[in-house]
Protein backbone atom coordinates (compact mmCIF):
# COMPACT_ATOMS: atom_id res chain seq x y z
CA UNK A 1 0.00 0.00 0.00
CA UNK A 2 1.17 3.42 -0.88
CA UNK A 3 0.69 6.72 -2.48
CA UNK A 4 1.51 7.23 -6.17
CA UNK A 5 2.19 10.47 -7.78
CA UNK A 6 3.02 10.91 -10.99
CA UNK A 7 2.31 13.90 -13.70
CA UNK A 8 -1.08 13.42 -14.93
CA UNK A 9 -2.32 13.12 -11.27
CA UNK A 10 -2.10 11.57 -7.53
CA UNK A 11 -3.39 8.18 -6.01
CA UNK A 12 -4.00 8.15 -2.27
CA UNK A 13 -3.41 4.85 -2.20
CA UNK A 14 -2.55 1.37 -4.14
CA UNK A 15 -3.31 -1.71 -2.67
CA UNK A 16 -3.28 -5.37 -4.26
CA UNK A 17 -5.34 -7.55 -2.37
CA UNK A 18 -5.36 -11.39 -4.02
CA UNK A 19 -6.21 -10.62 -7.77
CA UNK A 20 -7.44 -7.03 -7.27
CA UNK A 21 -5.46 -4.37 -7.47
CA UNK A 22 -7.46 -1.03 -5.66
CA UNK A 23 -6.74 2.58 -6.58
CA UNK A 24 -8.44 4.02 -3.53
CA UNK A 25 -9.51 7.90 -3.30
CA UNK A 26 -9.19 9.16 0.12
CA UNK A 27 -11.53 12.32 1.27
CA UNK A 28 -12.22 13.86 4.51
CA UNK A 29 -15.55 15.18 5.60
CA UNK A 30 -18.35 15.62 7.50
CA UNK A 31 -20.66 13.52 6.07
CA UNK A 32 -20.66 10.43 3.73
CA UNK A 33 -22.85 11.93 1.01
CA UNK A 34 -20.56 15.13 1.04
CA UNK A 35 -17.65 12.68 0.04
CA UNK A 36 -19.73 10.94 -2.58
CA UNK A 37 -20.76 14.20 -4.21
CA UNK A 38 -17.11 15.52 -3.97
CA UNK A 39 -15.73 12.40 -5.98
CA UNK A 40 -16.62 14.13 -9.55
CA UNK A 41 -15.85 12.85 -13.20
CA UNK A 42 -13.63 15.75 -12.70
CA UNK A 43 -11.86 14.77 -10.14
CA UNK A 44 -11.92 10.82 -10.94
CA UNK A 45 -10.42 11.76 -14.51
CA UNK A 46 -6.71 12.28 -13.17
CA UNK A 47 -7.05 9.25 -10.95
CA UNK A 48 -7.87 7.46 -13.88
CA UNK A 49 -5.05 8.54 -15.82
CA UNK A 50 -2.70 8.05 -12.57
CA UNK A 51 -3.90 4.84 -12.50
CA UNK A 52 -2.83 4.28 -16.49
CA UNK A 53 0.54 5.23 -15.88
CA UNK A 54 1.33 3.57 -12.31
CA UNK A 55 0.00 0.51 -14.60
CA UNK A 56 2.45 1.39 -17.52
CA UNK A 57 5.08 1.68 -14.70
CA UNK A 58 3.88 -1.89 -12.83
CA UNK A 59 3.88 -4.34 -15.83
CA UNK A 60 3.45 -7.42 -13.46
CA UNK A 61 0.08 -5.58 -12.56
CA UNK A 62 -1.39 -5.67 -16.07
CA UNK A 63 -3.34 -8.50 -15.82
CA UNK A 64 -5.09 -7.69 -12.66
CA UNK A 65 -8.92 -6.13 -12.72
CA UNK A 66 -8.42 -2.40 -11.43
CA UNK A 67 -10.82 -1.43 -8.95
CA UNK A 68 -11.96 2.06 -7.99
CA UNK A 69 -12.89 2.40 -4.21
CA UNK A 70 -13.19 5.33 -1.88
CA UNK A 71 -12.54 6.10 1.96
CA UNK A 72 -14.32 8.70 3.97
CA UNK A 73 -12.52 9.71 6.57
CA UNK A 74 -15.21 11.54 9.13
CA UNK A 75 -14.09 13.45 12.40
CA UNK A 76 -14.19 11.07 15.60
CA UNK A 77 -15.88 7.99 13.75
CA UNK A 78 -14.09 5.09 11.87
CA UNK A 79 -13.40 5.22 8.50
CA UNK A 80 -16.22 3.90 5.88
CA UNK A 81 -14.78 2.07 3.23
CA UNK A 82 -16.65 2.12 -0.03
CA UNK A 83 -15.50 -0.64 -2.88
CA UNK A 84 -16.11 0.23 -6.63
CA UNK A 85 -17.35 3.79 -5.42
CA UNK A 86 -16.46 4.86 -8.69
CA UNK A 87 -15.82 3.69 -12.51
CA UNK A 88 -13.58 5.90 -14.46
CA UNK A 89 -14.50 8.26 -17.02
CA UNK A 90 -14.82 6.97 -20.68
């Protein structure tokens, strides 16, 4: 797990669990439908490109279905974990 920046944009974080490799979104706020309306096609466009080139960069990770999930971090609660929160942009 980590963070990847690169040019076209920045992924909170990377994680490869089994045969899924997750580009996870991070946001902080203080609700969870604030963090779901925040997470734009705007926004999700340069984490889909970041994604593209930490791919290009990962070759072994090729093969592996790319997932899109989201983490809402809210003041004084756990964090809610949301898998496939997103799809990227076509």
């Amino acid at each position: 797990m980590r963070r990847a920046r690169g040019s076209l944009g920045e992924i909170d974080i990377v994680a490869r669990r089994r045969a899924v490799l997750a580009i996870v979104e991070v946001k902080a706020c203080r609700e969870v439908s604030a963090a779901l309306e925040a997470t734009t096609a705007r926004q999700c466009g340069p984490i889909a490109r970041a994604a593209q080139l930490y791919l290009a960069r990962h070759p072994a990770l090729v093969t592996l279905p790319v997932r899109f999930d989201l983490m809402v971090v809210i003041p004084w609660r756990l964090p809610i974990y949301i898998c496939g929160a997103w799809h990227p942009p076509v």
